[in-house]
PDB file of N, CA and C in Angstrom:
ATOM      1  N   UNK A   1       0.835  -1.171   0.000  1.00  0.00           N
ATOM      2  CA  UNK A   1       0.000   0.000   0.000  1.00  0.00           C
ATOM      3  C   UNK A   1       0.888   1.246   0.000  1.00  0.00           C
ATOM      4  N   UNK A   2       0.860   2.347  -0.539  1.00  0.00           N
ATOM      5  CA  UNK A   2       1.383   3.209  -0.768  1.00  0.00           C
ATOM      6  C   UNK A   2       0.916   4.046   0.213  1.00  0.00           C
ATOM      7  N   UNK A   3       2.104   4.523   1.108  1.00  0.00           N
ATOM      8  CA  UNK A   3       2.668   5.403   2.297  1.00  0.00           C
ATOM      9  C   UNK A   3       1.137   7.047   2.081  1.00  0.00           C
ATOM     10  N   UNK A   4       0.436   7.430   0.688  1.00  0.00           N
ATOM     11  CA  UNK A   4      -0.798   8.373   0.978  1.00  0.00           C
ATOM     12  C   UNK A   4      -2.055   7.826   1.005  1.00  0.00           C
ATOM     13  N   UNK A   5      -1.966   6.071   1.073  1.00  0.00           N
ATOM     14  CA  UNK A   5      -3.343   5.750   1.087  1.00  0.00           C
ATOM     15  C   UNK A   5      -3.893   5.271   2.611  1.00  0.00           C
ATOM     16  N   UNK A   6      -2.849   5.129   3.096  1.00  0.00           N
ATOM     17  CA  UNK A   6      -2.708   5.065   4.957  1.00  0.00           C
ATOM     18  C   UNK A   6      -3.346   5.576   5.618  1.00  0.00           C
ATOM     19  N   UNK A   7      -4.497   5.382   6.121  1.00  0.00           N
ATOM     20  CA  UNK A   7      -5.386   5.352   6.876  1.00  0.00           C
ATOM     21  C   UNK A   7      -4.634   6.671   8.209  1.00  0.00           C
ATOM     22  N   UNK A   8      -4.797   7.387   8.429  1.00  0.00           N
ATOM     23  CA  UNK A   8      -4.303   8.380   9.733  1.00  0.00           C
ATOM     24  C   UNK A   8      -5.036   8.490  10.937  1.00  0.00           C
ATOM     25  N   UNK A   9      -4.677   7.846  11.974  1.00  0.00           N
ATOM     26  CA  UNK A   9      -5.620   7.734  12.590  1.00  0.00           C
ATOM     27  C   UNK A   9      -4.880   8.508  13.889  1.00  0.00           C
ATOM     28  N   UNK A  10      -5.586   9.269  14.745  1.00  0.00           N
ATOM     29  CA  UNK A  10      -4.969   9.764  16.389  1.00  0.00           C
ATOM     30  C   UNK A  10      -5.729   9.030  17.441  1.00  0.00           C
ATOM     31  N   UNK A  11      -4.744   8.810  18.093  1.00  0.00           N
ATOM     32  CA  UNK A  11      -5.559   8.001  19.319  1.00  0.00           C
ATOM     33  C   UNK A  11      -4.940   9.023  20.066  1.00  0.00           C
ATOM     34  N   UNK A  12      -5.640   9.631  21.496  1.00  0.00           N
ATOM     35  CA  UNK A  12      -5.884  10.308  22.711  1.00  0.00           C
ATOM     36  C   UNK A  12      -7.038   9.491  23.867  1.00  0.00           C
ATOM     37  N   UNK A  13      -6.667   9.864  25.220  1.00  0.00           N
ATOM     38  CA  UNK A  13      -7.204   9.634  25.908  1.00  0.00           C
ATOM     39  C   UNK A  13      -7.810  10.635  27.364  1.00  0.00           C
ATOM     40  N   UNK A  14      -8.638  10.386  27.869  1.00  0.00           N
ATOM     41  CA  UNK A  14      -9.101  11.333  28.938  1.00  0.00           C
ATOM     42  C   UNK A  14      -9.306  10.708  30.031  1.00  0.00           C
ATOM     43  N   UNK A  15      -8.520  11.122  31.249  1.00  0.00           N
ATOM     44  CA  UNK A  15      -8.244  10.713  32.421  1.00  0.00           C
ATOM     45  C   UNK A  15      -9.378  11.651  33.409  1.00  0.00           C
ATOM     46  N   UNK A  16     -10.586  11.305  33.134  1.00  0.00           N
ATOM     47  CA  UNK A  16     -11.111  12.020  34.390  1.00  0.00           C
ATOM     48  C   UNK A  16     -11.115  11.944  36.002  1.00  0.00           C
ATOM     49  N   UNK A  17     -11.239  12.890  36.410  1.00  0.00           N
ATOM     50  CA  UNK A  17     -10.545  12.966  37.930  1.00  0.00           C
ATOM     51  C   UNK A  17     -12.049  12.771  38.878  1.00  0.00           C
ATOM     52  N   UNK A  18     -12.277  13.342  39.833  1.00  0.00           N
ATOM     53  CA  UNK A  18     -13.598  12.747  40.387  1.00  0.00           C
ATOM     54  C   UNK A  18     -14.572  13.802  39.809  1.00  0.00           C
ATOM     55  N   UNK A  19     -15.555  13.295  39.801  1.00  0.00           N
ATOM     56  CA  UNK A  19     -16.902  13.685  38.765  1.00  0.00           C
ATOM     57  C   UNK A  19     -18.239  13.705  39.495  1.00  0.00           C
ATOM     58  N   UNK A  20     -18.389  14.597  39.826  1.00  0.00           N
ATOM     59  CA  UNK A  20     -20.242  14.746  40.524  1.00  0.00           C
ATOM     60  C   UNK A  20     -20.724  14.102  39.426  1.00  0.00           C
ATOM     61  N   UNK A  21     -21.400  12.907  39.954  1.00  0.00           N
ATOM     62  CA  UNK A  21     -22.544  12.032  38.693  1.00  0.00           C
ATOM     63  C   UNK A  21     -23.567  11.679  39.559  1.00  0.00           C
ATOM     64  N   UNK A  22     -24.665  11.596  39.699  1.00  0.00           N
ATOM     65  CA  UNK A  22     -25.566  11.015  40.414  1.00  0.00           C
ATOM     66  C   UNK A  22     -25.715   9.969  41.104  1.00  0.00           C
ATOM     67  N   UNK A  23     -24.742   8.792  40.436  1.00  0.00           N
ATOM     68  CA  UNK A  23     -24.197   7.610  41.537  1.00  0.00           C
ATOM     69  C   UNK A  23     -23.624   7.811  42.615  1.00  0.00           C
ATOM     70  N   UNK A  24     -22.158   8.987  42.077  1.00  0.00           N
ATOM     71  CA  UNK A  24     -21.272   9.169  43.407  1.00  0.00           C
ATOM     72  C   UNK A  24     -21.565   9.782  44.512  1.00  0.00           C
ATOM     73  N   UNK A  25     -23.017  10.734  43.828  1.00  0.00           N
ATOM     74  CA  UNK A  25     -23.580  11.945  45.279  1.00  0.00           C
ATOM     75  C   UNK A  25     -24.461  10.750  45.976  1.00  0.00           C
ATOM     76  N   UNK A  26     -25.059   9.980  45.577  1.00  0.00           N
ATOM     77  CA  UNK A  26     -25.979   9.355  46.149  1.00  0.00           C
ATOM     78  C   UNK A  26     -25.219   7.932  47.097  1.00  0.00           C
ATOM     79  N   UNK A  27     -23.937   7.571  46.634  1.00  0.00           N
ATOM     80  CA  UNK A  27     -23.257   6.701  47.459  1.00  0.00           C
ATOM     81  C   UNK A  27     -22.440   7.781  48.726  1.00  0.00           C
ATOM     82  N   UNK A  28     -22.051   8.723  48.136  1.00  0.00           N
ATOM     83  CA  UNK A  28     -21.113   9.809  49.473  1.00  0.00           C
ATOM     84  C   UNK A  28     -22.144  10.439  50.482  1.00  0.00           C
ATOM     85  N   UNK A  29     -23.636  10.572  49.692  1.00  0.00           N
ATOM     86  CA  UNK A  29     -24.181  11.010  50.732  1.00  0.00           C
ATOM     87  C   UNK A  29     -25.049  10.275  51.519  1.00  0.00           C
ATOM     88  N   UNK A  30     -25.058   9.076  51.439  1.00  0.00           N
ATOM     89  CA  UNK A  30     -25.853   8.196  52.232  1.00  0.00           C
ATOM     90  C   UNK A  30     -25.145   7.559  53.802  1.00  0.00           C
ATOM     91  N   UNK A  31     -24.223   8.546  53.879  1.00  0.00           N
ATOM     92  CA  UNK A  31     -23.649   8.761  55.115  1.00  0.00           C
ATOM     93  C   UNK A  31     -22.597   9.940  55.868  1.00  0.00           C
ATOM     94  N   UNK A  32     -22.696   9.886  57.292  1.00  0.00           N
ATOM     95  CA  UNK A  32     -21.774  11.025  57.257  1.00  0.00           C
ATOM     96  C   UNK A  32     -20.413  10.847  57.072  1.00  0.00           C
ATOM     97  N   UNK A  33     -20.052   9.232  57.168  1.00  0.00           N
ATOM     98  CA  UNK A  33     -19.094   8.709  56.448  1.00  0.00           C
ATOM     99  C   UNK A  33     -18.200   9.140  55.035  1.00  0.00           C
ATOM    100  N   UNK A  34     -19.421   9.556  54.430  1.00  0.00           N
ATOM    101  CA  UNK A  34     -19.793   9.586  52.937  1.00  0.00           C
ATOM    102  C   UNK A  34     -19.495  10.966  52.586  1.00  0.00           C
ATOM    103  N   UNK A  35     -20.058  11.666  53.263  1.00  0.00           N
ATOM    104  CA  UNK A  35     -19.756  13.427  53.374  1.00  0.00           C
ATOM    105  C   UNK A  35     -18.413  13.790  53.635  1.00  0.00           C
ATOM    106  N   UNK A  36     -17.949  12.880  54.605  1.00  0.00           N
ATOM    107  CA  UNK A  36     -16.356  13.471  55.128  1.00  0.00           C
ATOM    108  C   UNK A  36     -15.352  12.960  54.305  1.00  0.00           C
ATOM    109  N   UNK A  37     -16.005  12.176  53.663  1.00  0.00           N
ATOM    110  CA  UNK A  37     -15.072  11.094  52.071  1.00  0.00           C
ATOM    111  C   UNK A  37     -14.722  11.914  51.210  1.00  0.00           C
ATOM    112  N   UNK A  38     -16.278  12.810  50.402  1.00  0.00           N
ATOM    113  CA  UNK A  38     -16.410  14.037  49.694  1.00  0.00           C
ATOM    114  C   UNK A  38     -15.613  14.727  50.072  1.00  0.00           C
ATOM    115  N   UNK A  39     -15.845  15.558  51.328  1.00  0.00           N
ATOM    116  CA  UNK A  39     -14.808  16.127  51.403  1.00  0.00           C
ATOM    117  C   UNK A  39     -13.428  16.645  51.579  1.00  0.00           C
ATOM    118  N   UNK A  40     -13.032  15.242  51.914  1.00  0.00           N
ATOM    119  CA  UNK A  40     -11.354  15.000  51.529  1.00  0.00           C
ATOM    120  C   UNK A  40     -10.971  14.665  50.137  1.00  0.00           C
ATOM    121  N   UNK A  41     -11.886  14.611  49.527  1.00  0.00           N
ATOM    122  CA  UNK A  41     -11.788  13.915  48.118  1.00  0.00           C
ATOM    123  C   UNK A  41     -11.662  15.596  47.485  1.00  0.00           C
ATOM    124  N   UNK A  42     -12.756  16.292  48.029  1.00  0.00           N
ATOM    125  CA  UNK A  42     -12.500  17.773  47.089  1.00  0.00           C
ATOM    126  C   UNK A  42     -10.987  18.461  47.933  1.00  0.00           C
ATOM    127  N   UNK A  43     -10.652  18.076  48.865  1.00  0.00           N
ATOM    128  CA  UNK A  43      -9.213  18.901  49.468  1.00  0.00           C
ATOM    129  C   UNK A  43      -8.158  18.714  48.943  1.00  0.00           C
ATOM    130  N   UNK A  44      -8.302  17.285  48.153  1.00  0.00           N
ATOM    131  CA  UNK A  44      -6.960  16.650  47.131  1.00  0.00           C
ATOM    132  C   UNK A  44      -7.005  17.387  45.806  1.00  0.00           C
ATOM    133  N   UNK A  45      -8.317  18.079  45.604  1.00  0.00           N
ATOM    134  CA  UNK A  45      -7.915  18.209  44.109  1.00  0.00           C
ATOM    135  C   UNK A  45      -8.130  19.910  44.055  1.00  0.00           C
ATOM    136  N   UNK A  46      -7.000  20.630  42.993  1.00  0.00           N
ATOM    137  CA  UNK A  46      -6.314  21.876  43.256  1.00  0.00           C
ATOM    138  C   UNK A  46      -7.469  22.700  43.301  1.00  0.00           C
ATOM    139  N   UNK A  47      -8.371  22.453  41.976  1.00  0.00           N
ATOM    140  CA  UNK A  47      -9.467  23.098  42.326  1.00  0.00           C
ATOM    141  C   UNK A  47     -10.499  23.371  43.081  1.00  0.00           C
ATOM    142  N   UNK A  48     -10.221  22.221  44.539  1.00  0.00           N
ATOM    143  CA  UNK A  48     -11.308  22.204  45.435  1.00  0.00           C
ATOM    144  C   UNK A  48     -12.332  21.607  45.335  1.00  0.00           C
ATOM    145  N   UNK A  49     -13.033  20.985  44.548  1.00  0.00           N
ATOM    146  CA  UNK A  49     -14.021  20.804  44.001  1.00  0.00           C
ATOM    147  C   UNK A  49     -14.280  19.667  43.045  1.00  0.00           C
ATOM    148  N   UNK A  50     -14.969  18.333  42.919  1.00  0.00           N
ATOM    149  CA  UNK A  50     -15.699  17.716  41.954  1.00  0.00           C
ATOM    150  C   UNK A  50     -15.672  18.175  41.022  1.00  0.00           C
ATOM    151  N   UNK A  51     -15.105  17.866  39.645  1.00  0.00           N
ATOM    152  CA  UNK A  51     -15.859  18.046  38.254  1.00  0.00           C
ATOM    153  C   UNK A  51     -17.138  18.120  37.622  1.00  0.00           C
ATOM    154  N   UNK A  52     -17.525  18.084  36.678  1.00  0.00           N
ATOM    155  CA  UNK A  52     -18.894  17.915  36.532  1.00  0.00           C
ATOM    156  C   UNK A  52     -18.704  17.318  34.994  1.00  0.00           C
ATOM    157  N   UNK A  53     -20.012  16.128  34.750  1.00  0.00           N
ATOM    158  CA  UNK A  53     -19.961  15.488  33.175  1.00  0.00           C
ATOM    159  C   UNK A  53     -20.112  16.661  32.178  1.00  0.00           C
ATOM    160  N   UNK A  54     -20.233  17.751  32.212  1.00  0.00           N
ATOM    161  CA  UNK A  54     -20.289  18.381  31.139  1.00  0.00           C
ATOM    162  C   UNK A  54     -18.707  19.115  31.090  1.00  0.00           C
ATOM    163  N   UNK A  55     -18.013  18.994  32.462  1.00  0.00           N
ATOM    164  CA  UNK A  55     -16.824  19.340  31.903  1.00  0.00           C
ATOM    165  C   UNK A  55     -15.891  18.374  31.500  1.00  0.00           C
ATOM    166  N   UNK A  56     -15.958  17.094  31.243  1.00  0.00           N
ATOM    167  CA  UNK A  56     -15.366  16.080  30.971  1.00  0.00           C
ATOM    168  C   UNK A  56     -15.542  15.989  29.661  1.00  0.00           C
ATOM    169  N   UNK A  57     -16.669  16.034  29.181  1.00  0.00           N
ATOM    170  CA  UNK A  57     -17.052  15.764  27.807  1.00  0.00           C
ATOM    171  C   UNK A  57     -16.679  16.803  27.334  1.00  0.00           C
ATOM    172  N   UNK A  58     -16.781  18.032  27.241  1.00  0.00           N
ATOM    173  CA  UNK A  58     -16.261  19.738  26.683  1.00  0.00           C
ATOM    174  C   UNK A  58     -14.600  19.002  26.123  1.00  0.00           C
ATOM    175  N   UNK A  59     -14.101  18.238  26.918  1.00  0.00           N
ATOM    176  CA  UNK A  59     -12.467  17.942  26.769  1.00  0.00           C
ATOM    177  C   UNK A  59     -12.110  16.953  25.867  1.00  0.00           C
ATOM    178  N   UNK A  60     -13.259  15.374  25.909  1.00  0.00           N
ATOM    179  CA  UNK A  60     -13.572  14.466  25.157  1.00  0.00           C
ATOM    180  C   UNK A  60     -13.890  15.694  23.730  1.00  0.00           C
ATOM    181  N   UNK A  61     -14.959  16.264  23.569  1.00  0.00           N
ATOM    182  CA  UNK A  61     -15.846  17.197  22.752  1.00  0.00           C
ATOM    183  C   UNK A  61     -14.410  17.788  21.513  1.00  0.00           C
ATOM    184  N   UNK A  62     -13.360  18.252  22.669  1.00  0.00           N
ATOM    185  CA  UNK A  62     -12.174  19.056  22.066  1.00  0.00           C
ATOM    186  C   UNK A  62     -11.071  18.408  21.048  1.00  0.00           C
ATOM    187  N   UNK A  63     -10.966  17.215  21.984  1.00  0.00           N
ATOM    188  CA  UNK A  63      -9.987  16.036  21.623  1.00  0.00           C
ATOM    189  C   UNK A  63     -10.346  15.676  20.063  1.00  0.00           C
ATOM    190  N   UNK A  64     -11.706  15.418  19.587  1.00  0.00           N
ATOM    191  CA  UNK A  64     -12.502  15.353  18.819  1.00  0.00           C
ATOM    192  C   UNK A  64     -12.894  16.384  17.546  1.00  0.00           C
ATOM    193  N   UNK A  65     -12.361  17.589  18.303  1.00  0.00           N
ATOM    194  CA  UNK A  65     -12.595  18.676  17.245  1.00  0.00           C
ATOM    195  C   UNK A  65     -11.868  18.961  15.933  1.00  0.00           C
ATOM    196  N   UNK A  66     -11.454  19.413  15.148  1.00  0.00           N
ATOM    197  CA  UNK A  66     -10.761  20.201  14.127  1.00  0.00           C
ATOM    198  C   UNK A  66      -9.164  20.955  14.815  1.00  0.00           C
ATOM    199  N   UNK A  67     -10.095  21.677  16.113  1.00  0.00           N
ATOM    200  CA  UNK A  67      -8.998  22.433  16.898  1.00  0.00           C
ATOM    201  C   UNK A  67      -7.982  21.821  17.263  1.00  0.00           C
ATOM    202  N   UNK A  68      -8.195  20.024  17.174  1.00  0.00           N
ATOM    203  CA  UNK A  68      -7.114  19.735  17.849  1.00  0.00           C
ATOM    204  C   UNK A  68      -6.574  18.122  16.832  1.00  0.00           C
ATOM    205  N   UNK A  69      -6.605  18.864  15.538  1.00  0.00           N
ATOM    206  CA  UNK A  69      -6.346  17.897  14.754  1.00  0.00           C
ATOM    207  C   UNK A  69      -4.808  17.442  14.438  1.00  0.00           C
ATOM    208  N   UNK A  70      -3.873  18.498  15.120  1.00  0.00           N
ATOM    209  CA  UNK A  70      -2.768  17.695  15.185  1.00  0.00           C
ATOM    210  C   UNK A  70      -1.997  17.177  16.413  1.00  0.00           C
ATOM    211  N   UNK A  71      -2.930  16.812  17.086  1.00  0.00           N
ATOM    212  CA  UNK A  71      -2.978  16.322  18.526  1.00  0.00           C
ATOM    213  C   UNK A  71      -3.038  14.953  18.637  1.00  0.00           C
ATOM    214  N   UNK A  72      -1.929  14.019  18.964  1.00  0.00           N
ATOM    215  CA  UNK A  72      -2.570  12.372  19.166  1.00  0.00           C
ATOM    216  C   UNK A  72      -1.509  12.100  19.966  1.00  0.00           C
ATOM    217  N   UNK A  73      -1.656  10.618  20.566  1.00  0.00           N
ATOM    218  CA  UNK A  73      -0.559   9.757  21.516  1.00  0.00           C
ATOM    219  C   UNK A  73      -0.831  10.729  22.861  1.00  0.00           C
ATOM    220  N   UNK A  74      -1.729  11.641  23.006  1.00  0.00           N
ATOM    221  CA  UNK A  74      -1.557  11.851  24.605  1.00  0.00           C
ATOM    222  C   UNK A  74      -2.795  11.658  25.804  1.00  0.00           C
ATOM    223  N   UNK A  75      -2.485  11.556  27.078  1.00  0.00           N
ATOM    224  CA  UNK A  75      -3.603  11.481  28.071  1.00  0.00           C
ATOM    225  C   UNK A  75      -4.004  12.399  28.657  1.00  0.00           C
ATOM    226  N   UNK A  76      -5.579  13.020  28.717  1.00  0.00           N
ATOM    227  CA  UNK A  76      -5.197  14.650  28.923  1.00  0.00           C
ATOM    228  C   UNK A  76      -5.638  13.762  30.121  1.00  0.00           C
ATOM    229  N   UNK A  77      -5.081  14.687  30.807  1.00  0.00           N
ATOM    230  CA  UNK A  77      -6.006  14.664  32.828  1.00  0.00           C
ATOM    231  C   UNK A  77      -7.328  15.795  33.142  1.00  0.00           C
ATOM    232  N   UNK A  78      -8.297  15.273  33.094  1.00  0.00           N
ATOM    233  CA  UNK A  78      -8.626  16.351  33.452  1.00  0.00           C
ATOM    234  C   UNK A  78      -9.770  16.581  34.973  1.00  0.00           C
ATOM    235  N   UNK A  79      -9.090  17.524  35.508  1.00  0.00           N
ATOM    236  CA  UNK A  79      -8.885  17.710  36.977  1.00  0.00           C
ATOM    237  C   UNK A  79      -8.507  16.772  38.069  1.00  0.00           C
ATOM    238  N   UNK A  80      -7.342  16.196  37.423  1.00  0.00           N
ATOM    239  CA  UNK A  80      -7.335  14.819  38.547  1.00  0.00           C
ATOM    240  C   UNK A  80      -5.464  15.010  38.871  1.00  0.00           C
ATOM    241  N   UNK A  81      -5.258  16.390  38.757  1.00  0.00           N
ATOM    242  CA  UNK A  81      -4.128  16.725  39.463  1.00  0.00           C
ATOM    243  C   UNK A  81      -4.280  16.327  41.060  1.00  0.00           C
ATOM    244  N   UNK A  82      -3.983  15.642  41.763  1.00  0.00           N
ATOM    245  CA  UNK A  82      -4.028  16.126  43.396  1.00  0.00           C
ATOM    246  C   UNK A  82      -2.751  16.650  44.155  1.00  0.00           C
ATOM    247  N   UNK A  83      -3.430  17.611  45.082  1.00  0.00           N
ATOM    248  CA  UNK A  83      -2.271  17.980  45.809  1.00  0.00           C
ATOM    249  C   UNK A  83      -1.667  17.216  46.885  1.00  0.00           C
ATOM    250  N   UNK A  84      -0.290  17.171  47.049  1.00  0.00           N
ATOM    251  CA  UNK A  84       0.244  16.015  48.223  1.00  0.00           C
ATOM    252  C   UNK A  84       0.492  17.016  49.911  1.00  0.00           C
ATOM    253  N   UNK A  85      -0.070  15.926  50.626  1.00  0.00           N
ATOM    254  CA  UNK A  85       0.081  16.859  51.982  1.00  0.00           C
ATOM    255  C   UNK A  85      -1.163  17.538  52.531  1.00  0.00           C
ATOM    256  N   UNK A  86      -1.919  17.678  51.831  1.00  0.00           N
ATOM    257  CA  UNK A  86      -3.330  18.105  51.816  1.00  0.00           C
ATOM    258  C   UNK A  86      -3.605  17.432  53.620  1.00  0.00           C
ATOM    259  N   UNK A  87      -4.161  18.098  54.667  1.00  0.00           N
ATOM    260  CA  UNK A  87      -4.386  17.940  55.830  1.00  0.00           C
ATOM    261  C   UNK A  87      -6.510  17.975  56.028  1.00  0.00           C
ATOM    262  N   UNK A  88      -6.933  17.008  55.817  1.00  0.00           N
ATOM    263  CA  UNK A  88      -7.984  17.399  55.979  1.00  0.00           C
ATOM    264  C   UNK A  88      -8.951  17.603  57.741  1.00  0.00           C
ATOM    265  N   UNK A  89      -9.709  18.090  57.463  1.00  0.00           N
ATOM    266  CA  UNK A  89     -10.039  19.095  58.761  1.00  0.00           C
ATOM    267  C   UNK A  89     -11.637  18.724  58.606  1.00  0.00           C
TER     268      UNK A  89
END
């Protein structure tokens, strides 16, 4: 097969970090267990805060776009930086 009939393909991936979804509120909050989980879970991550599915997909959405057509071989993270040392209270 000749090297311009080659199929071009990008592979990328998306590492989502924790995600308010309706499963996870309804398992964290079915105790106070569950609440104090949440909220060490939001103290690890820089932004403080749960993600949300519409910001996961916006990134999936991007990966996907035109904008990012010479983009492949990478894992984006998204919001699943955590901070180390984090003391929760």
């Amino acid at each position: 097969m000749r090297p311009y009939l080659v199929p071009r393909f990008r592979v990328n991936a998306v590492s989502p970090g924790s995600t308010d979804t309706p499963g996870l509120s309804d398992l964290l909050a079915s105790s106070e267990v569950g609440e104090q989980r949440k909220k060490m879970i939001s103290n690890t991550v820089p932004l403080g805060r749960f993600g949300t599915p519409d910001e996961i997909a916006k990134a999936v959405v991007f990966l996907a776009s035109d904008d990012a057509s010479y983009i492949t071989g990478i894992e984006l993270f998204v919001g699943r930086r955590y901070r180390t040392g984090v003391v929760s209270r």
